[in-house]
PDB file of N, CA and C in Angstrom:
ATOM      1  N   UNK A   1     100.284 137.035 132.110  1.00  0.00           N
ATOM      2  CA  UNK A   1      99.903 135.975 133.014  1.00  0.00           C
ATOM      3  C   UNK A   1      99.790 134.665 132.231  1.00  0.00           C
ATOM      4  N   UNK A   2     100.331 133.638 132.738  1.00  0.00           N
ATOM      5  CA  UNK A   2     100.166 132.404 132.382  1.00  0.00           C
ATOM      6  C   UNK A   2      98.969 131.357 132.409  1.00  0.00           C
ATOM      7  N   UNK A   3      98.550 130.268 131.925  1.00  0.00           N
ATOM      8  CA  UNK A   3      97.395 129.785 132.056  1.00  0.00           C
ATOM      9  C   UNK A   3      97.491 129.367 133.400  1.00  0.00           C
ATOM     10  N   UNK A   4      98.885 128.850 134.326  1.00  0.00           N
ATOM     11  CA  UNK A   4      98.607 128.462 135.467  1.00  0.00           C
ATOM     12  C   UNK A   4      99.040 129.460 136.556  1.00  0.00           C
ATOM     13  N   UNK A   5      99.356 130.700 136.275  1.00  0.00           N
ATOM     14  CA  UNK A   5      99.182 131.432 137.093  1.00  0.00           C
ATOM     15  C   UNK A   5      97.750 132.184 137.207  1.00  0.00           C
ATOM     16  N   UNK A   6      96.905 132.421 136.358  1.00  0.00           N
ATOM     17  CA  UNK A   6      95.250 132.134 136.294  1.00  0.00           C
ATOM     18  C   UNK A   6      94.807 131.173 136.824  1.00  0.00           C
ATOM     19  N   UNK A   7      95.045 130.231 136.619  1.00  0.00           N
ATOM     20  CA  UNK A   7      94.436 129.235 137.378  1.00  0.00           C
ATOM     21  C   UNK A   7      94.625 128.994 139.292  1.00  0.00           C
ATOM     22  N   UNK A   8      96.124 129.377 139.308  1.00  0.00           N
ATOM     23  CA  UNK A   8      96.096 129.913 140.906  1.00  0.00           C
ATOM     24  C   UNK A   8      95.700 131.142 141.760  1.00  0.00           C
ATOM     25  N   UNK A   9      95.442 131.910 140.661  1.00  0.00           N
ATOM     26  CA  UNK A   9      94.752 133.065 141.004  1.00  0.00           C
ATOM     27  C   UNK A   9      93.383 132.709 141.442  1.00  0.00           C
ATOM     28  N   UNK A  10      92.605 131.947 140.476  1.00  0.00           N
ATOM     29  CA  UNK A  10      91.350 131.733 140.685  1.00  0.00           C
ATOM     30  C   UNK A  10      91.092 131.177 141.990  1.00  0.00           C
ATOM     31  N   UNK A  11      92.120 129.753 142.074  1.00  0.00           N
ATOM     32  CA  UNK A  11      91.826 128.870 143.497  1.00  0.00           C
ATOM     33  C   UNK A  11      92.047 130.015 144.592  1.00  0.00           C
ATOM     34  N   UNK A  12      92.934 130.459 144.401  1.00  0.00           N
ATOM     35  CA  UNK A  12      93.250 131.597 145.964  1.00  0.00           C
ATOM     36  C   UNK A  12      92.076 132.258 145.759  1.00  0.00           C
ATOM     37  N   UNK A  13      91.714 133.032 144.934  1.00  0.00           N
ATOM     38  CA  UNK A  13      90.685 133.928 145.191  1.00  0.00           C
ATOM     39  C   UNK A  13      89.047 133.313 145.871  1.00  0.00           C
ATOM     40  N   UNK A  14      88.925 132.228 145.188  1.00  0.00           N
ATOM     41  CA  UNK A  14      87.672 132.135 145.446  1.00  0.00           C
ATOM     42  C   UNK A  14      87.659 130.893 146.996  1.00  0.00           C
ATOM     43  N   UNK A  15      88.912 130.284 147.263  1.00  0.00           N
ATOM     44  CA  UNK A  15      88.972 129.865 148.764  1.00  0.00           C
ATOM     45  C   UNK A  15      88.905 131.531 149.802  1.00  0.00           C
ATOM     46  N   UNK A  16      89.692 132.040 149.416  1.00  0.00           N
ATOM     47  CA  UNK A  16      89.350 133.561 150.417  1.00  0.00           C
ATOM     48  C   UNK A  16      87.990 134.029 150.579  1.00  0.00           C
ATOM     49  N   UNK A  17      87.300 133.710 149.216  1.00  0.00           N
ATOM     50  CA  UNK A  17      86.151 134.343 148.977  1.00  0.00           C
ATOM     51  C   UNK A  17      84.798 133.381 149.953  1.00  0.00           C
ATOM     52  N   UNK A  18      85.346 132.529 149.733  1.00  0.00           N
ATOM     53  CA  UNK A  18      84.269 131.011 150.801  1.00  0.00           C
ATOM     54  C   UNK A  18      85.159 131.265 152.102  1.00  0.00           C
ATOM     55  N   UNK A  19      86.014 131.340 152.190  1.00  0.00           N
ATOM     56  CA  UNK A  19      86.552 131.349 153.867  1.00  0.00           C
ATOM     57  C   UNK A  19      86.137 132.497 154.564  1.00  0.00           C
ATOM     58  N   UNK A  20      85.929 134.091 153.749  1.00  0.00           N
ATOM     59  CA  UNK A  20      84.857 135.335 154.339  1.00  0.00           C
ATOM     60  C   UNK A  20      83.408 135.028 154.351  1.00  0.00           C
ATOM     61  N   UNK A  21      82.974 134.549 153.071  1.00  0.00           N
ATOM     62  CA  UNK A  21      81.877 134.397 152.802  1.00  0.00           C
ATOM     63  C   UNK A  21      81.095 133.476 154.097  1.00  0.00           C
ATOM     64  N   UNK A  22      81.894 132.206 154.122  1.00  0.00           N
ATOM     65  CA  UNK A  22      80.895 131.128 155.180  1.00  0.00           C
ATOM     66  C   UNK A  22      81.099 131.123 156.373  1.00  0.00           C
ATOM     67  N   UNK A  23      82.907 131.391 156.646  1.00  0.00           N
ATOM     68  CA  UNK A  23      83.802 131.526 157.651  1.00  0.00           C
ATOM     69  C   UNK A  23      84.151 130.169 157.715  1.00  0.00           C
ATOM     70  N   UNK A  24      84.561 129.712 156.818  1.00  0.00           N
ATOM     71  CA  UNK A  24      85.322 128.483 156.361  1.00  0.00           C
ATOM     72  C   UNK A  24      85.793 128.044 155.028  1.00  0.00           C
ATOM     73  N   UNK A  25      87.270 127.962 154.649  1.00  0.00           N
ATOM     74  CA  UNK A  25      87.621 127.497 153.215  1.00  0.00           C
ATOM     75  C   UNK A  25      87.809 126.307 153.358  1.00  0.00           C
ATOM     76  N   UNK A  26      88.164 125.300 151.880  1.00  0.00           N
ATOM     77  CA  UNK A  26      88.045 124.061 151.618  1.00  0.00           C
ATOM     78  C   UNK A  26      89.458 123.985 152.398  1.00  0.00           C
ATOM     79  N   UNK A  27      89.655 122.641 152.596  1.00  0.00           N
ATOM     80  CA  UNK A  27      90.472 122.061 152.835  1.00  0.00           C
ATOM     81  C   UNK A  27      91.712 121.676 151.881  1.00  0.00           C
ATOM     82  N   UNK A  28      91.260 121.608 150.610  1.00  0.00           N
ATOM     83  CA  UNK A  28      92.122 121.582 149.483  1.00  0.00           C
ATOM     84  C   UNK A  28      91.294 121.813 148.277  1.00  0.00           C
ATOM     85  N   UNK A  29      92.115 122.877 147.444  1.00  0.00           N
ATOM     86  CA  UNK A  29      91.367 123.411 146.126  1.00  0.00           C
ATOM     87  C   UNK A  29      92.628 122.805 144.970  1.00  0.00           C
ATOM     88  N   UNK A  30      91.341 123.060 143.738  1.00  0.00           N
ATOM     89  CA  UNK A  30      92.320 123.075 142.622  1.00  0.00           C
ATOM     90  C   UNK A  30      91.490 123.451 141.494  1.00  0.00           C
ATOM     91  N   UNK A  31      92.202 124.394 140.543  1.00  0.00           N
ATOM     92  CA  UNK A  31      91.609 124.887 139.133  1.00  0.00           C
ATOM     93  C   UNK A  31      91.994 124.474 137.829  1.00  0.00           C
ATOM     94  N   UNK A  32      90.779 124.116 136.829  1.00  0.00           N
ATOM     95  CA  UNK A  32      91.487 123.490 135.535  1.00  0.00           C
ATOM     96  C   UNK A  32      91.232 124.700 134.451  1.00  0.00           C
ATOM     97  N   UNK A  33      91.605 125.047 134.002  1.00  0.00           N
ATOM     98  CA  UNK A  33      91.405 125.973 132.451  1.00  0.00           C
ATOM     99  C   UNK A  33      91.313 124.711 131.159  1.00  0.00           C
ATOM    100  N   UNK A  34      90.268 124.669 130.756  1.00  0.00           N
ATOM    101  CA  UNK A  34      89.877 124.301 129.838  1.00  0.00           C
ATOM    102  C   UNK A  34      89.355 124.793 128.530  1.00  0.00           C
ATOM    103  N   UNK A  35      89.925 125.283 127.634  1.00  0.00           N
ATOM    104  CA  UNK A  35      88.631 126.219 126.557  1.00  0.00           C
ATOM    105  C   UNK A  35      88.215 127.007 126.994  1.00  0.00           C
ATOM    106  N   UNK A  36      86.677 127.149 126.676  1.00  0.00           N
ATOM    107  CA  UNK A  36      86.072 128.046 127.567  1.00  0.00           C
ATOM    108  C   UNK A  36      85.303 127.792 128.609  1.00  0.00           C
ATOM    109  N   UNK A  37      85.593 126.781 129.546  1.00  0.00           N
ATOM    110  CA  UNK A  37      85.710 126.650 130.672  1.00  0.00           C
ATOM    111  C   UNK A  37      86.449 126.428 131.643  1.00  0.00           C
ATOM    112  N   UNK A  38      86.499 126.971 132.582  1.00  0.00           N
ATOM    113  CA  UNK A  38      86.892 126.574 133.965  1.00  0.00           C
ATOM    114  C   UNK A  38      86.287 125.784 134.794  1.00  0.00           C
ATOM    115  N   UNK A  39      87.119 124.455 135.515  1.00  0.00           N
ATOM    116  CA  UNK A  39      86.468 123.537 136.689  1.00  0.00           C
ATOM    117  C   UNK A  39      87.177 124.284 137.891  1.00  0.00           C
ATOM    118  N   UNK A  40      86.449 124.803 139.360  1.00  0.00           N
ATOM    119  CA  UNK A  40      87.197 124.417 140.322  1.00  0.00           C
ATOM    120  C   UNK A  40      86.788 123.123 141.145  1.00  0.00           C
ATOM    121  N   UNK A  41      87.408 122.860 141.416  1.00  0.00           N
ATOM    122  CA  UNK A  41      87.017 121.339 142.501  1.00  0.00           C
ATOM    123  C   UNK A  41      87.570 122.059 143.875  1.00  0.00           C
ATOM    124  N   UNK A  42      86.492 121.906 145.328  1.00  0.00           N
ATOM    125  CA  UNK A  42      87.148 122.573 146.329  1.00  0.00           C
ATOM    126  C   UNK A  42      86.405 121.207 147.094  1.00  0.00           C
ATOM    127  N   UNK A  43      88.056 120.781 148.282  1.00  0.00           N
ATOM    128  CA  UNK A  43      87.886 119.924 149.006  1.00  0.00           C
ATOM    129  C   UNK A  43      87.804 119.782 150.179  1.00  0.00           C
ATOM    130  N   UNK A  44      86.503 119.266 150.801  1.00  0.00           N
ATOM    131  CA  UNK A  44      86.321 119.292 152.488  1.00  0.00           C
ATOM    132  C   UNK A  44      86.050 120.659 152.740  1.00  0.00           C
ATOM    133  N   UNK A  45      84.643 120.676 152.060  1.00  0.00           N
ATOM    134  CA  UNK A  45      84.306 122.284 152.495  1.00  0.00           C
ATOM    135  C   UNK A  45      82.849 122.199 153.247  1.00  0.00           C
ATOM    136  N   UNK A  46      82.670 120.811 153.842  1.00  0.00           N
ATOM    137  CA  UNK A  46      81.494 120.878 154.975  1.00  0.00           C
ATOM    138  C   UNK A  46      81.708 121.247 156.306  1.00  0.00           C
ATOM    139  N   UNK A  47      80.962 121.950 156.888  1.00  0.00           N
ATOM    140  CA  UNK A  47      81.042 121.734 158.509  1.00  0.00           C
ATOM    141  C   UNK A  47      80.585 120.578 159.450  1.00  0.00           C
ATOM    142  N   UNK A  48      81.052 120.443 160.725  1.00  0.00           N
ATOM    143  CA  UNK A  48      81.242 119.596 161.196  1.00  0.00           C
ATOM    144  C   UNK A  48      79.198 118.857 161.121  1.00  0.00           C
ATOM    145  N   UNK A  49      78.486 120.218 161.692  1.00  0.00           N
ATOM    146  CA  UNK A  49      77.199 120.190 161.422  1.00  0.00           C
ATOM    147  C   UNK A  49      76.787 120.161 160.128  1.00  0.00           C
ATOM    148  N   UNK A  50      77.100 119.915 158.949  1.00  0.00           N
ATOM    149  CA  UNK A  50      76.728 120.077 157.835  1.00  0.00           C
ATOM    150  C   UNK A  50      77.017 118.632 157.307  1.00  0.00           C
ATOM    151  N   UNK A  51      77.911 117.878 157.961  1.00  0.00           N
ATOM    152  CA  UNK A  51      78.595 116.312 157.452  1.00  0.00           C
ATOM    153  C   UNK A  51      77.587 115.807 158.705  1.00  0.00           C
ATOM    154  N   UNK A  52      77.229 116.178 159.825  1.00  0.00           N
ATOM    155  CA  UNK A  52      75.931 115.221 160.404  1.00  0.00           C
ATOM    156  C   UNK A  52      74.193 115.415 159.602  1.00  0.00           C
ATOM    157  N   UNK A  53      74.374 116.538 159.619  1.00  0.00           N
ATOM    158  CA  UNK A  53      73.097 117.371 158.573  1.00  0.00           C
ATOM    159  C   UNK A  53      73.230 116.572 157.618  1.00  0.00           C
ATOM    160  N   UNK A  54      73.658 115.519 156.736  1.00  0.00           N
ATOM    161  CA  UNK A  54      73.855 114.985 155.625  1.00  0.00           C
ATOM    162  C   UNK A  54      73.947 113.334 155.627  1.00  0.00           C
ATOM    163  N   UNK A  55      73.660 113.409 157.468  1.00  0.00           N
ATOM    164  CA  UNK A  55      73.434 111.477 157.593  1.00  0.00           C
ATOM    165  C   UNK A  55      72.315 110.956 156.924  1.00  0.00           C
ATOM    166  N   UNK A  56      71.273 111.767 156.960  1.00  0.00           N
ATOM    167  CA  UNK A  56      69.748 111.519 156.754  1.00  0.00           C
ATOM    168  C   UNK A  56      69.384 112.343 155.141  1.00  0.00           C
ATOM    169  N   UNK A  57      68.717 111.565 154.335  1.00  0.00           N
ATOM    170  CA  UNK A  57      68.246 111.756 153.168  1.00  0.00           C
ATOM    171  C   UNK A  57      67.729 113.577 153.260  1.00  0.00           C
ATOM    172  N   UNK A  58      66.763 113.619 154.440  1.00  0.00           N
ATOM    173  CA  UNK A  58      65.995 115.102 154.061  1.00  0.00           C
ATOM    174  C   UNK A  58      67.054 115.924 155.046  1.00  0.00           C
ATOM    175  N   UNK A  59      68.345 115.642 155.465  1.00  0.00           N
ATOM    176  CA  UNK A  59      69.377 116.623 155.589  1.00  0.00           C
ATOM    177  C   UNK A  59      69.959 117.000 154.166  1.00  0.00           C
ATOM    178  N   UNK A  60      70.162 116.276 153.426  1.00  0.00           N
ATOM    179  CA  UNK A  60      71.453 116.187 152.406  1.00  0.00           C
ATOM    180  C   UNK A  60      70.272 117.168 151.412  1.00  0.00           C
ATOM    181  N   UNK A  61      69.068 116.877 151.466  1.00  0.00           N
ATOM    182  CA  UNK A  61      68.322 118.090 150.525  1.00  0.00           C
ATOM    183  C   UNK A  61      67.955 119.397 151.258  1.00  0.00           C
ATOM    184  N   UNK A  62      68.125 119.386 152.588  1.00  0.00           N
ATOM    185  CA  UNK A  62      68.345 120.950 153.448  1.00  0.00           C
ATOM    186  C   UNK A  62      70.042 121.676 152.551  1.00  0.00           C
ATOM    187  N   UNK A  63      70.565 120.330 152.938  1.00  0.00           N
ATOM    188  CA  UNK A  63      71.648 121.151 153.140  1.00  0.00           C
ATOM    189  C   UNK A  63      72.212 121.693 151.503  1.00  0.00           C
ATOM    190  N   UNK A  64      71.970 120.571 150.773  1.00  0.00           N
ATOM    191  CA  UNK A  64      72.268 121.372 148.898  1.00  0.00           C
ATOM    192  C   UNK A  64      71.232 122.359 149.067  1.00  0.00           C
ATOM    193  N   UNK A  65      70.217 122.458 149.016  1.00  0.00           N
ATOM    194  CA  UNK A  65      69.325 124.278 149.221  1.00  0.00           C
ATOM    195  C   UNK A  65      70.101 125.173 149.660  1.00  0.00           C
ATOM    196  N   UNK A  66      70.666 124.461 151.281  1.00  0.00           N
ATOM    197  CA  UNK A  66      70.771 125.816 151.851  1.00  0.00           C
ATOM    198  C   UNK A  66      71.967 126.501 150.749  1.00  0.00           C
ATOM    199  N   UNK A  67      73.134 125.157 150.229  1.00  0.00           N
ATOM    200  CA  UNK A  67      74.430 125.959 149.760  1.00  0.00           C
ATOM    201  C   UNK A  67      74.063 126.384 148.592  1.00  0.00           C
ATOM    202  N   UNK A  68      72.938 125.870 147.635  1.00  0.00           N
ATOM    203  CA  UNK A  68      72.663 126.697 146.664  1.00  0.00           C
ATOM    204  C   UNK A  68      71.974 128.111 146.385  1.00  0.00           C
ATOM    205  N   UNK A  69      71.169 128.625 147.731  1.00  0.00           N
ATOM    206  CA  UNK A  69      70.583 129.727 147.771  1.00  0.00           C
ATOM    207  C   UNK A  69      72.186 130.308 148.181  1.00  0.00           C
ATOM    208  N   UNK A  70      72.715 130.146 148.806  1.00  0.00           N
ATOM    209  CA  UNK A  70      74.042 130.623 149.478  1.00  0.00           C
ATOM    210  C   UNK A  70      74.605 131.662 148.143  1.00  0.00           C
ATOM    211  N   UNK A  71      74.875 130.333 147.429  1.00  0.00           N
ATOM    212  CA  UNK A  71      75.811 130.337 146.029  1.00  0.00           C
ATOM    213  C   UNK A  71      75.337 131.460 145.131  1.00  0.00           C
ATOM    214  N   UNK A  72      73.724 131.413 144.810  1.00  0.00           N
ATOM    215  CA  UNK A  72      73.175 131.865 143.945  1.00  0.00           C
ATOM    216  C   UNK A  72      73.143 133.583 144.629  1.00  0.00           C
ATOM    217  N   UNK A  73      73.174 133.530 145.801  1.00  0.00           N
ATOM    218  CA  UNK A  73      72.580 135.018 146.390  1.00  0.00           C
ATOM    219  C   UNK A  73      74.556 135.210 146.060  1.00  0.00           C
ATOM    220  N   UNK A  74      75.395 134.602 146.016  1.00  0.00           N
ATOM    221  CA  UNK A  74      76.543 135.913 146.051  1.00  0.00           C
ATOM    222  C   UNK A  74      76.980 135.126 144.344  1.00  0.00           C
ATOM    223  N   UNK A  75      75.944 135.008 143.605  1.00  0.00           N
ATOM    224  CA  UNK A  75      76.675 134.660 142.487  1.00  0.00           C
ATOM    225  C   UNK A  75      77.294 135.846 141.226  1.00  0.00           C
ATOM    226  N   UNK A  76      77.018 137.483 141.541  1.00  0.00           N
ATOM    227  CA  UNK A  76      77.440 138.195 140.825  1.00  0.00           C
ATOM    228  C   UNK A  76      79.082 138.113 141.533  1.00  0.00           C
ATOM    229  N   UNK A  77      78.961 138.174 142.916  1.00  0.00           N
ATOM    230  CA  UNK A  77      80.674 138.420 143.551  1.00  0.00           C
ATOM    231  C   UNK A  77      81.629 137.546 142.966  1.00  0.00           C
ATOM    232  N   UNK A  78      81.158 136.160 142.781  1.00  0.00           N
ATOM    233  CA  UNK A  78      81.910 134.840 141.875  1.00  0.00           C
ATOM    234  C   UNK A  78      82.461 135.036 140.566  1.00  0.00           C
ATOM    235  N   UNK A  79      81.492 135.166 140.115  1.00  0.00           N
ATOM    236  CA  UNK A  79      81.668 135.979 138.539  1.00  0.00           C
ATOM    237  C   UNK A  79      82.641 137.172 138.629  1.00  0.00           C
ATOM    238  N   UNK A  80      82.491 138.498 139.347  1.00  0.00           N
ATOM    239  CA  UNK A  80      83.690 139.360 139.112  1.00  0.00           C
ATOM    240  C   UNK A  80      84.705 138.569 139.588  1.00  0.00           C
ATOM    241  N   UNK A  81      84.660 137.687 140.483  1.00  0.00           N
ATOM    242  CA  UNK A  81      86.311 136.886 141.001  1.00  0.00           C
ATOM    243  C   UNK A  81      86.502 136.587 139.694  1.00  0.00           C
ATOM    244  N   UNK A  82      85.693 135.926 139.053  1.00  0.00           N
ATOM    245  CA  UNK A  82      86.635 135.386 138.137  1.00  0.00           C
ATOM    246  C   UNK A  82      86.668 136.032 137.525  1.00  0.00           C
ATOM    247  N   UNK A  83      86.590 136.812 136.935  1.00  0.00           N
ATOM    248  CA  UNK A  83      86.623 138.223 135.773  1.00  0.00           C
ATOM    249  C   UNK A  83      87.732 139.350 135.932  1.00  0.00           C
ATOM    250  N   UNK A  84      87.852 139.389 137.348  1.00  0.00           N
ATOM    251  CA  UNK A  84      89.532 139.838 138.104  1.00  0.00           C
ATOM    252  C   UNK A  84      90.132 139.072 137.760  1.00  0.00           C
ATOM    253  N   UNK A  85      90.349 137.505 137.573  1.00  0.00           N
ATOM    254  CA  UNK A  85      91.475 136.924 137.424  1.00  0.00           C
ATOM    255  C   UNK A  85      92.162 136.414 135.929  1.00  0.00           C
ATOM    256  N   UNK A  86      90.839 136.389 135.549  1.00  0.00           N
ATOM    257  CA  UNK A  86      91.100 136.452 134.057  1.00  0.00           C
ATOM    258  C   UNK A  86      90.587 137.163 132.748  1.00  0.00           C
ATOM    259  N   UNK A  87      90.539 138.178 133.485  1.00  0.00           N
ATOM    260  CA  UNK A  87      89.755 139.312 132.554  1.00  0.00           C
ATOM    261  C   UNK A  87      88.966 138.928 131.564  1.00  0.00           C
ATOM    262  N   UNK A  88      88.249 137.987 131.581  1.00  0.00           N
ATOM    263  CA  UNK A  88      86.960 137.789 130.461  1.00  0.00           C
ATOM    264  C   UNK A  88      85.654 137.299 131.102  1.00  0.00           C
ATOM    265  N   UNK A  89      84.427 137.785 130.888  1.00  0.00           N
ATOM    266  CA  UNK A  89      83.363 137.727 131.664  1.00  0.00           C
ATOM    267  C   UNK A  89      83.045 136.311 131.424  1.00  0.00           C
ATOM    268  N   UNK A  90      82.145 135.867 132.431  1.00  0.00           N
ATOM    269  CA  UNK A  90      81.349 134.556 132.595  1.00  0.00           C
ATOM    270  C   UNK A  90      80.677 134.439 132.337  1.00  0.00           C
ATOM    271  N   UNK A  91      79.848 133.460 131.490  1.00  0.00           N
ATOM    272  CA  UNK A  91      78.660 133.089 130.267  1.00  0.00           C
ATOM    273  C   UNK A  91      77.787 132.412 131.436  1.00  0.00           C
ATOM    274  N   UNK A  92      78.130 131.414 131.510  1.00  0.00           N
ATOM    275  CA  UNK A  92      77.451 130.924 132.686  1.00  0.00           C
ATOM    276  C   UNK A  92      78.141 130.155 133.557  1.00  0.00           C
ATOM    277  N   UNK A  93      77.496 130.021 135.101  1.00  0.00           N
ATOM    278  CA  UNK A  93      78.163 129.486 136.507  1.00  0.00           C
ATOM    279  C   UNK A  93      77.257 128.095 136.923  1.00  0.00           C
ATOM    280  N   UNK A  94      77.699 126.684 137.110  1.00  0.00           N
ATOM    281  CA  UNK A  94      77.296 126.005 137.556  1.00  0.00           C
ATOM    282  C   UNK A  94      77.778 125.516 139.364  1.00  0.00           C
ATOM    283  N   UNK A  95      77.159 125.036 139.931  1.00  0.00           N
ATOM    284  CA  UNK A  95      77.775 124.139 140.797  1.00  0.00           C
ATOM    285  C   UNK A  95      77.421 123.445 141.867  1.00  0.00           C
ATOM    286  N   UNK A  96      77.611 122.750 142.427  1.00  0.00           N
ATOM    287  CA  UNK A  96      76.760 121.682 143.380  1.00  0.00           C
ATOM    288  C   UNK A  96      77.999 121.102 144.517  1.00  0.00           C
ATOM    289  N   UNK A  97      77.321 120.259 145.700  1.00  0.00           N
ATOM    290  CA  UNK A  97      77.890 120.070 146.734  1.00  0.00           C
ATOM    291  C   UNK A  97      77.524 118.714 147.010  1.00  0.00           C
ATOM    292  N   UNK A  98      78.724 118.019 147.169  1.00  0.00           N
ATOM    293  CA  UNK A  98      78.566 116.554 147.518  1.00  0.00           C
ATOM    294  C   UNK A  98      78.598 115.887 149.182  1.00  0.00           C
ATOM    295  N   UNK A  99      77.285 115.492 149.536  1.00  0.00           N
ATOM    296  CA  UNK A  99      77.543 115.114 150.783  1.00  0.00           C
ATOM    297  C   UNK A  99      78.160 114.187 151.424  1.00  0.00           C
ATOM    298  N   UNK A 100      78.188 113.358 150.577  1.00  0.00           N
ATOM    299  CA  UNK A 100      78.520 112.147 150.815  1.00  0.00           C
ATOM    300  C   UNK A 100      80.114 112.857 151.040  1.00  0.00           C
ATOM    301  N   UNK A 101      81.080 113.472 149.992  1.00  0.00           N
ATOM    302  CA  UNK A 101      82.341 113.603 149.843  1.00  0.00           C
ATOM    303  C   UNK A 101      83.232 114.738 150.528  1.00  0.00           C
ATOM    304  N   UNK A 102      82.038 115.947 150.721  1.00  0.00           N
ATOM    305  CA  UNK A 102      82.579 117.176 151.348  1.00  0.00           C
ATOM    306  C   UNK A 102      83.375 117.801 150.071  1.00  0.00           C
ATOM    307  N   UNK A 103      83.023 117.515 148.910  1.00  0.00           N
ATOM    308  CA  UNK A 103      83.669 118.139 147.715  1.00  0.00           C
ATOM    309  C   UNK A 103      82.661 118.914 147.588  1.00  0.00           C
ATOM    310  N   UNK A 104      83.070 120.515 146.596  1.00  0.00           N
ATOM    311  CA  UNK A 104      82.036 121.591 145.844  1.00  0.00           C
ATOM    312  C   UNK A 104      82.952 121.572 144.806  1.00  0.00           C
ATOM    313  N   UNK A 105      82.095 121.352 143.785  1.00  0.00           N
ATOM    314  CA  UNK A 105      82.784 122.279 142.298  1.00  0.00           C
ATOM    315  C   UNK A 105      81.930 123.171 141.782  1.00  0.00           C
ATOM    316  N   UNK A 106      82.610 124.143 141.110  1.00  0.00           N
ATOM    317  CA  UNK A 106      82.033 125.186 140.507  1.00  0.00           C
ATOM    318  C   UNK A 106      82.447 124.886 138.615  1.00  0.00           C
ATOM    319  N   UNK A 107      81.333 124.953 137.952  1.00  0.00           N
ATOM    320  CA  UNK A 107      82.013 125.236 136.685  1.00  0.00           C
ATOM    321  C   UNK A 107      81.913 126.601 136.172  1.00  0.00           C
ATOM    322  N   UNK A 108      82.314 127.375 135.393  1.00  0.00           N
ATOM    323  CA  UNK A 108      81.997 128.079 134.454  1.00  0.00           C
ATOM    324  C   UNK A 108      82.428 128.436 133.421  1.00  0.00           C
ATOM    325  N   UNK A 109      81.331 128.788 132.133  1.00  0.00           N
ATOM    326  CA  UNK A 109      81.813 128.973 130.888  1.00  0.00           C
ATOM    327  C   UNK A 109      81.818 130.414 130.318  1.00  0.00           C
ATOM    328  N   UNK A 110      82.911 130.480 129.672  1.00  0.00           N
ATOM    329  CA  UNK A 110      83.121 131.954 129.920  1.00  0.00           C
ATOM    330  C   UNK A 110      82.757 132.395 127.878  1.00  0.00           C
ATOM    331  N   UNK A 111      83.338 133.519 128.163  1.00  0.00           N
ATOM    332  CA  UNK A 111      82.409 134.248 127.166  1.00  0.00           C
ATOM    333  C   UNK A 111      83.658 134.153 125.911  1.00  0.00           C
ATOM    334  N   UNK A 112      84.708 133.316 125.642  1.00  0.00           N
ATOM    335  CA  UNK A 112      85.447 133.259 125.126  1.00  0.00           C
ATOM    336  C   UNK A 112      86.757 132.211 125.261  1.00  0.00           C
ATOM    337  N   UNK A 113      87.275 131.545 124.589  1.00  0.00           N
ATOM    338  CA  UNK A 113      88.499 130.640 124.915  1.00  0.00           C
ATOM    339  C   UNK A 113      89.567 131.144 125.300  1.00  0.00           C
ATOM    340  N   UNK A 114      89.547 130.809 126.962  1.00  0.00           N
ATOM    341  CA  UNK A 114      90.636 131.009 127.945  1.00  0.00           C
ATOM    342  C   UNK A 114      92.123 130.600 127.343  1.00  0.00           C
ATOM    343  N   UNK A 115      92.281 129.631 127.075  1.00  0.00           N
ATOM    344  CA  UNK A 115      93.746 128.618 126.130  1.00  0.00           C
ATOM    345  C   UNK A 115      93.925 129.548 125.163  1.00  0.00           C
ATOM    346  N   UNK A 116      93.167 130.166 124.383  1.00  0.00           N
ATOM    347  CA  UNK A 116      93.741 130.551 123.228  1.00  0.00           C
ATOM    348  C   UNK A 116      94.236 132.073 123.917  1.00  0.00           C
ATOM    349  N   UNK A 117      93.572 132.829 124.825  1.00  0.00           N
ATOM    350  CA  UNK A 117      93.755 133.817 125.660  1.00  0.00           C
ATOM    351  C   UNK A 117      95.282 133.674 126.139  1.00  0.00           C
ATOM    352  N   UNK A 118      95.801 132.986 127.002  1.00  0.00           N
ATOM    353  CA  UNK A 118      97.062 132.304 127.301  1.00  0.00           C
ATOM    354  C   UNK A 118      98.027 132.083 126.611  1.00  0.00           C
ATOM    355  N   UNK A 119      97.687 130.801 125.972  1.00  0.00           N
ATOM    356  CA  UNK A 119      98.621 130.287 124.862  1.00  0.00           C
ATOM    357  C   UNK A 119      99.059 131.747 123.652  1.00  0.00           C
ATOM    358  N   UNK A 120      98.521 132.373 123.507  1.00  0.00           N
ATOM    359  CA  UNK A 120      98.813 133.139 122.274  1.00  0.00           C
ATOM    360  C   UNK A 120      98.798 134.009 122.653  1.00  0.00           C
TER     361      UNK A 120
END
């Protein structure tokens, strides 16, 4: 497997994984392999109620809770996604949700350099 066929593995997997999970995928994804990290950036992944939920200051802190308890309660399933796609476990998982933008990224750093995994 290639670094960017990993890397499309990842985006497919983990839009499938938010489109079961919430019953909605982003609108547009994309994955970077970096070292030993991975960025995904996933785009326009609010609901219609979730972009009004986010007019008002104490929406936009409902609504990062709600997606971070979300995140955190299926954060072992994330981790094997990515561990299916690139067979090396995950050190650690970050990620947050922009209201203003309807963007989510996820980072994570994995337990070893992905590039050198690839490349060599």
């Amino acid at each position: 497997m290639t670094k960017g066929q990993a890397e499309a593995a990842i985006t497919e997997s983990l839009t499938s994984f938010k489109r079961e999970f919430l019953g909605r995928g982003p609108k547009k994804a994309r994955t970077y392999i970096m070292g030993d990290m991975i960025l995904v950036r996933l785009q326009g992944v609010l609901s219609r109620a979730e972009t009004q939920l986010s007019r008002d200051p104490e929406g936009v802190i409902l609504l990062k809770k709600m997606r971070t308890k979300l995140i955190e309660g299926s954060g072992d399933k994330i981790k094997q996604i990515i561990f299916d796609c690139v067979g090396m476990p995950v050190a650690t998982m970050h990620t947050d949700v922009s209201s203003r933008t309807g963007d989510s990224i996820f980072v994570f750093t994995m337990e070893g350099n992905l590039e050198q995994k690839f490349d060599g």
